[in-house]
N, C-alpha and C. Protein backbone atom coordinates (compact mmCIF):
# COMPACT_ATOMS: atom_id res chain seq x y z
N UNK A 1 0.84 -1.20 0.00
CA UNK A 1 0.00 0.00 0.00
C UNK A 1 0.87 1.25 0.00
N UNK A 2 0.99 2.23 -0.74
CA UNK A 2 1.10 3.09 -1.11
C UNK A 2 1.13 4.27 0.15
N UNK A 3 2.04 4.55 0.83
CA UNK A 3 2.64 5.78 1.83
C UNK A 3 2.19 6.73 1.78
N UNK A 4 2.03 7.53 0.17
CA UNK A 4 2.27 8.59 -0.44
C UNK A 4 0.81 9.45 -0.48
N UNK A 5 0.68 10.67 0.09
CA UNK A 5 -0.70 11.36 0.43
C UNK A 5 -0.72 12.39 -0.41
N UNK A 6 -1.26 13.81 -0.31
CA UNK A 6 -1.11 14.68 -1.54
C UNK A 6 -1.75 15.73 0.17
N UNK A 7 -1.54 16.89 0.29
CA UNK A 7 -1.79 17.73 1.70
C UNK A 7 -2.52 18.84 0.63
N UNK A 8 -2.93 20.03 1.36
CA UNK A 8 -3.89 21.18 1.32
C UNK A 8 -3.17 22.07 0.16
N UNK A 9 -1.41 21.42 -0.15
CA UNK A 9 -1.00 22.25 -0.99
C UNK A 9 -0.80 21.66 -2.24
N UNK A 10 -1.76 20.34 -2.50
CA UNK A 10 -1.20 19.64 -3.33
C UNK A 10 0.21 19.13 -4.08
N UNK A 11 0.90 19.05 -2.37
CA UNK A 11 2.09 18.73 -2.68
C UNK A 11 2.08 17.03 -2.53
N UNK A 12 2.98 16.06 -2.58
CA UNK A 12 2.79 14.49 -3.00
C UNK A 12 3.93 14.80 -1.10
N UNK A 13 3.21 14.01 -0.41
CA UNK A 13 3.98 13.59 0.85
C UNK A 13 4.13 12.50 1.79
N UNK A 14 5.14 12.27 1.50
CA UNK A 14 5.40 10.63 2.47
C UNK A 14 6.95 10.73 3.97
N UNK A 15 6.64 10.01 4.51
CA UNK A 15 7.91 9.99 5.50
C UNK A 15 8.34 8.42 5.00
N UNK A 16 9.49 8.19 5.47
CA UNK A 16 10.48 7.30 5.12
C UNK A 16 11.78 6.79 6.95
N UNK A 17 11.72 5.75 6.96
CA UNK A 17 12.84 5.19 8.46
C UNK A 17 13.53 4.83 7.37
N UNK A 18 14.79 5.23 7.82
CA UNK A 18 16.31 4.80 7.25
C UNK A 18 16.89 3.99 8.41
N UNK A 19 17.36 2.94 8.36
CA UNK A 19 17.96 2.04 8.94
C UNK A 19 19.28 2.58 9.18
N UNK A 20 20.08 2.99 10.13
CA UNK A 20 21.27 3.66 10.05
C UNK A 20 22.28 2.71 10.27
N UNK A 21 21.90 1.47 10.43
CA UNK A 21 23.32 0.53 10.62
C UNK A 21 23.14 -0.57 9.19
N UNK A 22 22.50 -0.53 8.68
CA UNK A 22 22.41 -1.42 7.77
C UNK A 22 22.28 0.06 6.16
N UNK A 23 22.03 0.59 6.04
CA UNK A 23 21.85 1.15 5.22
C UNK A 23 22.71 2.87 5.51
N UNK A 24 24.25 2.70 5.32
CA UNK A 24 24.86 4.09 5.91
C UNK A 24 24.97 5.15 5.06
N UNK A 25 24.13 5.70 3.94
CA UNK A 25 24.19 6.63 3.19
C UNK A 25 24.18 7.58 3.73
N UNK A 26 23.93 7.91 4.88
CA UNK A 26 24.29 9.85 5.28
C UNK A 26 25.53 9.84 5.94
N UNK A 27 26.28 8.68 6.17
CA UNK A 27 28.29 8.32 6.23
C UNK A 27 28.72 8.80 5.69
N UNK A 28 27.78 7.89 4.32
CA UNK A 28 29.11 8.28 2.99
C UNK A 28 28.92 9.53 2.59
N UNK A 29 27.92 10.20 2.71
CA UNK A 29 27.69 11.49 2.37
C UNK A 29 28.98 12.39 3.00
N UNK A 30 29.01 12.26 4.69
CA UNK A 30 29.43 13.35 5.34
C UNK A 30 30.99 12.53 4.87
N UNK A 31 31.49 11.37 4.79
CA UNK A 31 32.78 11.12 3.89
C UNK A 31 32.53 12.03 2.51
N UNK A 32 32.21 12.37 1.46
CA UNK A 32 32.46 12.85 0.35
C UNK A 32 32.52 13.95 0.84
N UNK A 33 32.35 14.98 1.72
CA UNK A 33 31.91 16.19 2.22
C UNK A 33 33.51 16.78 2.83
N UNK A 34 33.95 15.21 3.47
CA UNK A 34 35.44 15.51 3.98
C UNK A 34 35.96 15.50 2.96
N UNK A 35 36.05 14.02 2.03
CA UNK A 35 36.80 14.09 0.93
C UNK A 35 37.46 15.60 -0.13
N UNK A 36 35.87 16.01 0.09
CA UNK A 36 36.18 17.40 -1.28
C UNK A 36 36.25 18.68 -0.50
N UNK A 37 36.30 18.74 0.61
CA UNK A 37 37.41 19.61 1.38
C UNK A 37 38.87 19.37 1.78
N UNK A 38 39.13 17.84 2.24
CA UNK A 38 40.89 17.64 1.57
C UNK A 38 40.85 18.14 0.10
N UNK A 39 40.59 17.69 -1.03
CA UNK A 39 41.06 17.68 -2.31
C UNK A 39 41.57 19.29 -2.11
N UNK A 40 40.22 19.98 -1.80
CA UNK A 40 40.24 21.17 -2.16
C UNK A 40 41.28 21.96 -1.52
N UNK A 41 42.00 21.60 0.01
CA UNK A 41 42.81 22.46 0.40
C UNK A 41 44.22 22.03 -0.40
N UNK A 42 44.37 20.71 -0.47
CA UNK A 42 45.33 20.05 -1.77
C UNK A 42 45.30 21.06 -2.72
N UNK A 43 43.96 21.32 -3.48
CA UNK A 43 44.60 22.12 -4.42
C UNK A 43 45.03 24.09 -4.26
N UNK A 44 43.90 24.06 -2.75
CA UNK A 44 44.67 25.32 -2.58
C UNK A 44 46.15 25.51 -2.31
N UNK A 45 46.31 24.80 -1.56
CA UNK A 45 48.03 24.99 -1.29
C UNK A 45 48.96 24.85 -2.15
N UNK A 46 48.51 24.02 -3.15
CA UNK A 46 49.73 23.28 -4.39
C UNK A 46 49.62 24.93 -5.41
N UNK A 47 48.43 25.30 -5.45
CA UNK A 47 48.24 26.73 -6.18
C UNK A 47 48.77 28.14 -5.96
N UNK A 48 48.72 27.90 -4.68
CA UNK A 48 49.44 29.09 -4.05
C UNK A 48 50.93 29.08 -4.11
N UNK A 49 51.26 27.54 -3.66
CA UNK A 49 52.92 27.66 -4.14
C UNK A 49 53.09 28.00 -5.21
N UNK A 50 52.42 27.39 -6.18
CA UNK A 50 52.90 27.79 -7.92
C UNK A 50 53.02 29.31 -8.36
N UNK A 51 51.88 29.61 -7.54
CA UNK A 51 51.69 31.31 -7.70
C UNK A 51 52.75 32.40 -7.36
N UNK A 52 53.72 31.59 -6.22
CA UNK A 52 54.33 32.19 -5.21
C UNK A 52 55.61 31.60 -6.22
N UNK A 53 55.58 30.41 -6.95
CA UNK A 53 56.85 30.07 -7.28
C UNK A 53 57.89 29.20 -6.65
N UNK A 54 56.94 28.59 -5.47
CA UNK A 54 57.82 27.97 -4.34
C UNK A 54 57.37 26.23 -4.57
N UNK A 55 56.90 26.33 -5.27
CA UNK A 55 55.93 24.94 -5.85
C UNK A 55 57.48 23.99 -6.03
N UNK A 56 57.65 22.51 -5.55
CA UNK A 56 58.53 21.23 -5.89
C UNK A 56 57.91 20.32 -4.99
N UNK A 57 58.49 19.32 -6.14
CA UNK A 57 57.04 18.02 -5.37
C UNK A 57 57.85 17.50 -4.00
N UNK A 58 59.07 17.74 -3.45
CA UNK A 58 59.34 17.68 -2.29
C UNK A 58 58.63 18.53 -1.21
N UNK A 59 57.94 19.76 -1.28
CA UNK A 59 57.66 20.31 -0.57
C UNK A 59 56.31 19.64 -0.28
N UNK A 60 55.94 19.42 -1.84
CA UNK A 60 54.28 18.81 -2.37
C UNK A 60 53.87 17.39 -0.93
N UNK A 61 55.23 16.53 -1.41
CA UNK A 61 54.84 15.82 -0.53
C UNK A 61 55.56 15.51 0.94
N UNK A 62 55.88 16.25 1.50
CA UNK A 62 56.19 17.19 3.21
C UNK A 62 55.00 17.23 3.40
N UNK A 63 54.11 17.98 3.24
CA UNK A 63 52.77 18.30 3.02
C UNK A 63 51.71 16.86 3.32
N UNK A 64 52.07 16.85 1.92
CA UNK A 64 51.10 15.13 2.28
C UNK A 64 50.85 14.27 3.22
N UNK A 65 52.66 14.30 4.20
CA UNK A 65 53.01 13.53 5.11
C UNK A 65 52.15 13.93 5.96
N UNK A 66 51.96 14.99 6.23
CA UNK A 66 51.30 15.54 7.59
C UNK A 66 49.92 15.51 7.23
N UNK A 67 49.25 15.79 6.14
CA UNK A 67 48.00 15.98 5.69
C UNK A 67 47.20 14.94 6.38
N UNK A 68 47.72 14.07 5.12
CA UNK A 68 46.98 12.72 4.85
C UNK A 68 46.57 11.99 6.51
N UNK A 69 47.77 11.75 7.46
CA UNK A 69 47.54 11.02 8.53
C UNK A 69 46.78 12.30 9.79
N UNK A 70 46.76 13.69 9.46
CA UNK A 70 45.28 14.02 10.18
C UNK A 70 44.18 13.78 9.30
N UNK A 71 43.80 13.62 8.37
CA UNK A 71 42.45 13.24 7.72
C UNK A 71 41.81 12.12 7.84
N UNK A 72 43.04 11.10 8.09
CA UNK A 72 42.75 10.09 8.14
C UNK A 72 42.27 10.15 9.55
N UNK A 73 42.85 10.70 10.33
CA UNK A 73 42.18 10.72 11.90
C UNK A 73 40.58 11.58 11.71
N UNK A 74 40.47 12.31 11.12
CA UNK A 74 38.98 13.58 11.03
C UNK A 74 38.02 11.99 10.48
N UNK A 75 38.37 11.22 9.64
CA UNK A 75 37.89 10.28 9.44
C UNK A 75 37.03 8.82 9.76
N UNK A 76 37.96 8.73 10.99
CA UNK A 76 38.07 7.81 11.87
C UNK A 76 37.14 8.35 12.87
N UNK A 77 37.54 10.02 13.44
CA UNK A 77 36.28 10.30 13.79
C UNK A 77 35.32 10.39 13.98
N UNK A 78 35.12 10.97 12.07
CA UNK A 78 33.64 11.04 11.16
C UNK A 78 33.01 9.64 11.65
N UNK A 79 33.80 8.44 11.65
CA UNK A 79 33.12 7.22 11.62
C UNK A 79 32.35 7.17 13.34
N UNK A 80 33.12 7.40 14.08
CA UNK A 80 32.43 7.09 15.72
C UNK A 80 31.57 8.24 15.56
N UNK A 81 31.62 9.30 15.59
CA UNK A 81 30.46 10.17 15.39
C UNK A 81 29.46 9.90 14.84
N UNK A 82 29.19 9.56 13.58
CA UNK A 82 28.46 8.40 13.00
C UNK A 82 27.67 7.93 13.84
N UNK A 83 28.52 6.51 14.36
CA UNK A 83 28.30 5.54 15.28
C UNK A 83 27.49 5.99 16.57
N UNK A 84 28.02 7.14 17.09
CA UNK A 84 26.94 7.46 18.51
C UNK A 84 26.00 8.27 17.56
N UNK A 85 25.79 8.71 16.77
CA UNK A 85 24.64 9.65 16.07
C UNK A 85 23.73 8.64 16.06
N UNK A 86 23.92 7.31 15.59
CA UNK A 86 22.89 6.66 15.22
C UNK A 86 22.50 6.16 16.22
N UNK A 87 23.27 5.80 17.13
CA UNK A 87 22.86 5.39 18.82
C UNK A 87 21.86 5.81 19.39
N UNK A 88 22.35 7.30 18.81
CA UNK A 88 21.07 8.29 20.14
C UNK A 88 19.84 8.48 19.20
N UNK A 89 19.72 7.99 18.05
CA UNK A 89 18.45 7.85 17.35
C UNK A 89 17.86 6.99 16.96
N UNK A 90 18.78 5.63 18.08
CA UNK A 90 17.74 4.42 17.98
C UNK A 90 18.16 3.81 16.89
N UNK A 91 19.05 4.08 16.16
CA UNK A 91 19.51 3.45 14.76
C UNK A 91 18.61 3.90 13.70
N UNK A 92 17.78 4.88 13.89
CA UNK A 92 16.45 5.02 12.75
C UNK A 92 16.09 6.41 12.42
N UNK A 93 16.80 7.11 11.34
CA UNK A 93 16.50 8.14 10.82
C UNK A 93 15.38 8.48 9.92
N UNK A 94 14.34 9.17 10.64
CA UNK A 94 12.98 9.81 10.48
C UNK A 94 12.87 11.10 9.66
N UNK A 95 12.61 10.63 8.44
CA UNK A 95 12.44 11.78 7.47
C UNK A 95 11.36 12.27 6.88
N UNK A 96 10.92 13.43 6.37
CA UNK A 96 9.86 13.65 5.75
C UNK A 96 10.00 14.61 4.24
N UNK A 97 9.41 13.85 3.31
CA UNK A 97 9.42 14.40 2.17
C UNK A 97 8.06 15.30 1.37
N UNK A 98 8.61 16.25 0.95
CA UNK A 98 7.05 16.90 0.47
C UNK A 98 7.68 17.52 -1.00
N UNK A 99 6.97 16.87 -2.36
CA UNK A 99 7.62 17.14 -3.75
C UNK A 99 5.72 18.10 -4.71
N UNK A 100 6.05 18.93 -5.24
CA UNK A 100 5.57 18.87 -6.45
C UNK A 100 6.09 19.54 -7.50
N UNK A 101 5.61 20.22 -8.57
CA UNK A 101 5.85 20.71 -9.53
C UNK A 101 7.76 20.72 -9.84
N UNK A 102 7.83 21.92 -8.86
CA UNK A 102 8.81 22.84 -8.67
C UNK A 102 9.92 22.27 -8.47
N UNK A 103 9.79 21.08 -7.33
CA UNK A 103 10.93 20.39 -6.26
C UNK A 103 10.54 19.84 -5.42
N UNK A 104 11.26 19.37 -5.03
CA UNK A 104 11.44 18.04 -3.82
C UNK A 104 12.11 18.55 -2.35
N UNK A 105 11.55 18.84 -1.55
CA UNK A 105 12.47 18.72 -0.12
C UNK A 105 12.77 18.09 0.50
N UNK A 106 13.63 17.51 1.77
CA UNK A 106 13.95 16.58 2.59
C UNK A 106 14.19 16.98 3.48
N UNK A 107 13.28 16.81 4.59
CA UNK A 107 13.23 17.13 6.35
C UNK A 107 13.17 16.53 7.06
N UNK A 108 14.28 16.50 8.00
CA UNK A 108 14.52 16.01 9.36
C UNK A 108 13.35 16.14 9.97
N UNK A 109 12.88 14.90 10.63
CA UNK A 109 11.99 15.03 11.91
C UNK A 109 12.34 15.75 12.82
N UNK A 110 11.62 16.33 13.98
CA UNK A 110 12.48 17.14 14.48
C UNK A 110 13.03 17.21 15.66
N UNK A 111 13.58 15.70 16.13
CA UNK A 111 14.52 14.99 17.09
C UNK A 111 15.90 14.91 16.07
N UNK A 112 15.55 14.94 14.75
CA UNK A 112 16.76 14.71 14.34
C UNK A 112 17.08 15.83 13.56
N UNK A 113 16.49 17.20 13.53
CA UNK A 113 16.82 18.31 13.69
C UNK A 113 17.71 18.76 14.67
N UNK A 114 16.83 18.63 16.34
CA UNK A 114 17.94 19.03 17.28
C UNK A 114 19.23 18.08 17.54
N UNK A 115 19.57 16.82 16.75
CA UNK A 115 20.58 16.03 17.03
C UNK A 115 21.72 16.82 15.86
N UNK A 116 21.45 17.19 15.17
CA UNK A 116 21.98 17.57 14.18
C UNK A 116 22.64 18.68 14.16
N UNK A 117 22.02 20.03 14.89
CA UNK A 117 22.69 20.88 15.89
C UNK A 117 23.62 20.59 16.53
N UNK A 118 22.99 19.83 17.59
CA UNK A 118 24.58 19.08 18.38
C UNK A 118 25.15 18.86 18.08
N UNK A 119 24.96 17.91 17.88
CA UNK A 119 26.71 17.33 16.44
C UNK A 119 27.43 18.05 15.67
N UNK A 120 26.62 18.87 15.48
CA UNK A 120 26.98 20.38 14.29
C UNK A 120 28.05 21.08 14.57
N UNK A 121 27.50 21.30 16.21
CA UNK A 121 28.10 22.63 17.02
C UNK A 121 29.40 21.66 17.88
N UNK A 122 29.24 20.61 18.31
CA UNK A 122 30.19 19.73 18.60
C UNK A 122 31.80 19.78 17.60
N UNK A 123 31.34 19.34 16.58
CA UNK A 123 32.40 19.27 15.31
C UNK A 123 32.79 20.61 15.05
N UNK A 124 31.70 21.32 15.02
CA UNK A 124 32.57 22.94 14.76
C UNK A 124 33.85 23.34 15.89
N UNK A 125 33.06 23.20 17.04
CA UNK A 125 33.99 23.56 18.50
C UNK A 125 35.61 22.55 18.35
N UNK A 126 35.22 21.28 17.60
CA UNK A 126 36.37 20.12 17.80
C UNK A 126 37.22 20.96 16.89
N UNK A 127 36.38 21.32 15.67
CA UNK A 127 37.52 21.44 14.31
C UNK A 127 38.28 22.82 14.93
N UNK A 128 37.76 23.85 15.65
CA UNK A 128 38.55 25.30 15.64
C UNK A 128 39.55 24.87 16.80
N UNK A 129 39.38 24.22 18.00
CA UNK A 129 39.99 23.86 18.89
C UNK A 129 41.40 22.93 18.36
N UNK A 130 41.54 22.39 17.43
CA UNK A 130 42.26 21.73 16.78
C UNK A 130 42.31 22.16 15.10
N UNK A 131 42.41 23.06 15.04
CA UNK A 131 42.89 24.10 13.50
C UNK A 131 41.56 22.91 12.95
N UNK A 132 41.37 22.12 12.92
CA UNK A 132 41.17 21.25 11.62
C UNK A 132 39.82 22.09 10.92
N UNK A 133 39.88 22.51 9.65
CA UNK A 133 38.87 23.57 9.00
C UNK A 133 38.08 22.43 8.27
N UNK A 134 38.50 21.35 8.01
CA UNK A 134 37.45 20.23 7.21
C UNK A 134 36.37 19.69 8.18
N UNK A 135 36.61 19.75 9.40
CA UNK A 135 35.88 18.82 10.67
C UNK A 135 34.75 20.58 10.86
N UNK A 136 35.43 21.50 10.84
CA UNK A 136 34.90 22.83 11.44
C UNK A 136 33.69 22.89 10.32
N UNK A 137 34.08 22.86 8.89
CA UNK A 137 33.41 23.02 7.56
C UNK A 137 31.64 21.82 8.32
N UNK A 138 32.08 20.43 8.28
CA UNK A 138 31.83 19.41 8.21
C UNK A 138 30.16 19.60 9.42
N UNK A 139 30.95 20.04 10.45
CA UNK A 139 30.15 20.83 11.61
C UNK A 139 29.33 21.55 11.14
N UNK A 140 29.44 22.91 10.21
CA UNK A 140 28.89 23.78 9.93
C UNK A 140 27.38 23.10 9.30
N UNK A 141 27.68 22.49 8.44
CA UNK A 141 26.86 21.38 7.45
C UNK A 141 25.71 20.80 8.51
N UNK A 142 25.89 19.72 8.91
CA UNK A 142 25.20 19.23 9.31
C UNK A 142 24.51 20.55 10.88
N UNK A 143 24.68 21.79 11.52
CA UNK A 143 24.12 22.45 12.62
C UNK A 143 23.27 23.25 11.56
N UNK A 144 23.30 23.14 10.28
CA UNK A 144 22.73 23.95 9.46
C UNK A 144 21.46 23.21 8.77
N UNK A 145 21.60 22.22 9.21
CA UNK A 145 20.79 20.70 8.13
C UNK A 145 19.27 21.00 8.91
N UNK A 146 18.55 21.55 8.37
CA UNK A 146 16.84 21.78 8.47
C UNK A 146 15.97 21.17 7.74
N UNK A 147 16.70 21.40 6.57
CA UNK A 147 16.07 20.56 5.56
C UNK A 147 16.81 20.64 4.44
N UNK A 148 16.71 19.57 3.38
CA UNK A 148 17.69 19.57 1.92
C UNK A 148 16.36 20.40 0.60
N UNK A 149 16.00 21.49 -0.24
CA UNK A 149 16.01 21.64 -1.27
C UNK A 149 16.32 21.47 -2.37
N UNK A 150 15.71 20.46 -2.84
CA UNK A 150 15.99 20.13 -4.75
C UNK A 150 15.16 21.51 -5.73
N UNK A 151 15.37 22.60 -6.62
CA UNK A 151 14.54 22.95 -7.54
C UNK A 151 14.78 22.32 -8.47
N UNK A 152 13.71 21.59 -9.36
CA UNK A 152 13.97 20.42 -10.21
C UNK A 152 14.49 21.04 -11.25
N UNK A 153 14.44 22.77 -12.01
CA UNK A 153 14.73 23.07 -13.01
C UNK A 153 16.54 23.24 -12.88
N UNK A 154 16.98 23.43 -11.18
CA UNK A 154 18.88 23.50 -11.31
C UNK A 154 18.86 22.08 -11.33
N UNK A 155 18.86 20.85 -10.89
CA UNK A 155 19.11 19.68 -10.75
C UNK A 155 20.07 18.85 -12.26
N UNK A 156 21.06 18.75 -11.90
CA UNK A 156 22.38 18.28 -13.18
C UNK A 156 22.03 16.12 -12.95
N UNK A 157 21.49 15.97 -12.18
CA UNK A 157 21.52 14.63 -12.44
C UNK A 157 20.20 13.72 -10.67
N UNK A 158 19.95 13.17 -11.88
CA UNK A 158 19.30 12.16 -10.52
C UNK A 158 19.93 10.57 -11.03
N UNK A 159 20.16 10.05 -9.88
CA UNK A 159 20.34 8.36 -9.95
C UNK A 159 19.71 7.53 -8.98
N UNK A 160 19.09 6.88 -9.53
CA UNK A 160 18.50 5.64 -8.75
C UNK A 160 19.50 4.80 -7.97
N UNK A 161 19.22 4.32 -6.74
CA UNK A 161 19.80 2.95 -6.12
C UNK A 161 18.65 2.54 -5.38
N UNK A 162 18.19 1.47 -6.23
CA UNK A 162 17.04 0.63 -5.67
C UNK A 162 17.32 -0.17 -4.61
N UNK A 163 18.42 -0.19 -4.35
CA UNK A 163 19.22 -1.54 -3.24
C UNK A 163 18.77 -0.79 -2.03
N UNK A 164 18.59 0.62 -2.05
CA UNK A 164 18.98 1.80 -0.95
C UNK A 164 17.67 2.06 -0.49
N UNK A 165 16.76 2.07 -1.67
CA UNK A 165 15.50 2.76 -1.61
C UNK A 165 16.09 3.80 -1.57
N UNK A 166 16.98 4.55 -2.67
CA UNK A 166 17.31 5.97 -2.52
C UNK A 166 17.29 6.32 -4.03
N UNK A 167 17.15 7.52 -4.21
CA UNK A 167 17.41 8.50 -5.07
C UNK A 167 18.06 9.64 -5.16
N UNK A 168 19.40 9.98 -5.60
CA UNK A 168 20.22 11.09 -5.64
C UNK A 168 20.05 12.23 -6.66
N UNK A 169 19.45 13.35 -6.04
CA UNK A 169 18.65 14.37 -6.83
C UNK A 169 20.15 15.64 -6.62
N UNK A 170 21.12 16.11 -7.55
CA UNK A 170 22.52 16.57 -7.44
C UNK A 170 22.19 17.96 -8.18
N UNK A 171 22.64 19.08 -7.62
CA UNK A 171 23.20 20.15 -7.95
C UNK A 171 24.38 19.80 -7.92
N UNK A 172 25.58 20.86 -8.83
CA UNK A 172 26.74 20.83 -8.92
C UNK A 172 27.56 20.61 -7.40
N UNK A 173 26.78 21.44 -6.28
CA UNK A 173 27.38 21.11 -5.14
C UNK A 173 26.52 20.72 -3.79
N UNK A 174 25.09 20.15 -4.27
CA UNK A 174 24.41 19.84 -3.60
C UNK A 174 24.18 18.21 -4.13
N UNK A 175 23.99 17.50 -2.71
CA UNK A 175 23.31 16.09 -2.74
C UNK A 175 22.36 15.78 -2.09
N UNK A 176 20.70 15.82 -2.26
CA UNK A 176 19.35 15.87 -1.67
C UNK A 176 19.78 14.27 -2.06
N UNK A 177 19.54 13.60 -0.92
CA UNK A 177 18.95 12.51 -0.82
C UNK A 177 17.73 11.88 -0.78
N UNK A 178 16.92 11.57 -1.01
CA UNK A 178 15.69 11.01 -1.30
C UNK A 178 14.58 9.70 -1.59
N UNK A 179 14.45 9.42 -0.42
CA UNK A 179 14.00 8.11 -0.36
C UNK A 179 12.76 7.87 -0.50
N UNK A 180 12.56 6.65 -1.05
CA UNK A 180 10.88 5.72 -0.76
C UNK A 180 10.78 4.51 -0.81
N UNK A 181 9.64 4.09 -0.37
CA UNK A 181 9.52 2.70 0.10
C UNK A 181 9.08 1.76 -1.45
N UNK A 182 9.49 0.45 -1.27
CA UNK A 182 9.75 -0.13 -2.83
C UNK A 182 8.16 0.41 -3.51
N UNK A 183 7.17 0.11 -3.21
CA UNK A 183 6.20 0.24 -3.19
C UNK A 183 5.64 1.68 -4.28
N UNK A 184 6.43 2.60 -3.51
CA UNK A 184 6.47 4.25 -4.47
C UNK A 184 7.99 4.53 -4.60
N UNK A 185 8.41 3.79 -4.52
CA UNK A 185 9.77 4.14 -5.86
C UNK A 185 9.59 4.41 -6.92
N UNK A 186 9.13 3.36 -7.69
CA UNK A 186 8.78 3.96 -9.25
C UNK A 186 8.16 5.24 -9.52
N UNK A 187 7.30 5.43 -8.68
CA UNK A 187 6.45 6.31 -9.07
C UNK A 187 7.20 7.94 -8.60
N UNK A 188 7.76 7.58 -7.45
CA UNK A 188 8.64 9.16 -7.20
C UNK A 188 9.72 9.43 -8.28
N UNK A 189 10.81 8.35 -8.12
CA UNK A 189 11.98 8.20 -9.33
C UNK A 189 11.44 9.09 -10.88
N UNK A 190 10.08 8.25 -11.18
CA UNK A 190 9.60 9.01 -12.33
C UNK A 190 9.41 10.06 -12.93
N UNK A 191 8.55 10.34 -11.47
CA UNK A 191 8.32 11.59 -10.96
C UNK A 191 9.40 12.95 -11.15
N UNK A 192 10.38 12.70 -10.25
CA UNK A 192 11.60 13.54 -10.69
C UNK A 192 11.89 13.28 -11.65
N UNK A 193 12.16 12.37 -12.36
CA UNK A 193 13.18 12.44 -13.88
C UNK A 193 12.62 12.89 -14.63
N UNK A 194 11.15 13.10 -14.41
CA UNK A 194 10.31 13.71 -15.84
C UNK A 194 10.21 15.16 -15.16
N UNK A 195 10.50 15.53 -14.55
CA UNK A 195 10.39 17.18 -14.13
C UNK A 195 11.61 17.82 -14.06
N UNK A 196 12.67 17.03 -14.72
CA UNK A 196 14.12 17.54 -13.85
C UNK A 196 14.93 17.45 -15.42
N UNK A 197 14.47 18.98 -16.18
CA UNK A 197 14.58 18.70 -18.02
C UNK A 197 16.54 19.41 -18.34
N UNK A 198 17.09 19.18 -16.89
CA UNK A 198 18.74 19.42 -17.62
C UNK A 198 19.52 19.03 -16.63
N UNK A 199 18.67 17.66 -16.18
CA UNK A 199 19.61 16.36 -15.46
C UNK A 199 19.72 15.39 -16.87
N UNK A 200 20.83 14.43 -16.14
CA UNK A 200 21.53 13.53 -16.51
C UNK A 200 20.71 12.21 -15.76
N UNK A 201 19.74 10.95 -15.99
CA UNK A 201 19.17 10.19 -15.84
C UNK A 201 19.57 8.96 -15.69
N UNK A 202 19.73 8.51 -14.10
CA UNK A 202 20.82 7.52 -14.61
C UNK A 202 19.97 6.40 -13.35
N UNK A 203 18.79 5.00 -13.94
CA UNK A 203 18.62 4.05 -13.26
C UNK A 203 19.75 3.02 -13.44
N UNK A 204 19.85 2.31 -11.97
CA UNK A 204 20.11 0.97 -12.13
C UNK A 204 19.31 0.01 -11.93
């Protein structure tokens, strides 16, 4: 039976439980989030030397040495943070979705609104207390997380993962995640790909 209701604004609305130990897609998220803030200070620094003229791959990788094995720690972090996030929410992330015409949103219930704060403001306090600006960035993100906005007309790509019950609805630097139950998958998936006319369409 079918989740999916239509409210006073004729918007299409369903909630969705994410399994947080069996199904870790908001991990890998806040991993890609670290990821492309290393890359990015990688390439700030390698740029600035060049600019400056001080650029040799000995210096390049001095650098690395030290980089790589704090990230790898912000990482290791990311992961136990994770781990008690999902603890204190029971293992079960409570979402609510409301799509029509225009776009798609994604909202935290709102226990996992105020968890999200915490954690937010936690990681911010860790990252400045310890220089680390990717953990501080990382913080910022999630004390800011109210809700995700898709407008279907910016949207560069949606992809299906049916394994997930997810759907990845992507701006150039946004990732709305978006779930439904097997039941209205098809019919949401559709839904977006036929409203979303300068994405890239990609089922598996």
């Amino acid at each position: 039976m079918s989740k999916i209701t239509r409210n006073e604004n004729g918007q299409y609305v369903w909630e969705y439980e994410l399994d947080m130990y069996r199904n870790r897609n908001i991990f890998d998220l806040v991993m890609k989030i670290l990821t492309v803030i290393f890359v990015f200070i990688i390439f700030a620094v390698t740029s600035m030397a060049v600019f400056n003229r001080t650029f040799d791959l000995d210096s390049l990788w001095f650098f690395l040495k030290i980089a790589i094995p704090i990230f790898l720690f912000v990482y290791l972090i990311a992961y136990l943070a994770y781990r008690f996030y999902a603890l204190s929410l029971g293992g079960v992330y409570h979402v609510r979705f409301e799509m029509d015409e225009e776009g798609v949103n994604h909202i935290p219930m709102k226990r996992e609104q105020e968890y999200n704060k915490k954690m937010g403001l936690a990681s911010m306090v860790a990252g400045m207390v310890t220089k680390n600006y990717g953990q501080v960035g990382t913080g910022m993100y999630l004390a800011s997380l109210e809700n995700i906005y898709s407008q279907f007309d910016k949207v560069t790509s949606v992809k299906a993962d049916r394994a997930h019950d997810l759907i990845n609805v992507n701006y150039m630097t946004q990732n709305n995640q978006v779930y439904a139950d097997k039941e209205d998958y098809d019919f949401v998936f559709d839904y977006i790909a036929s409203h979303c006319p300068n994405a890239k369409i990609k089922d598996m």
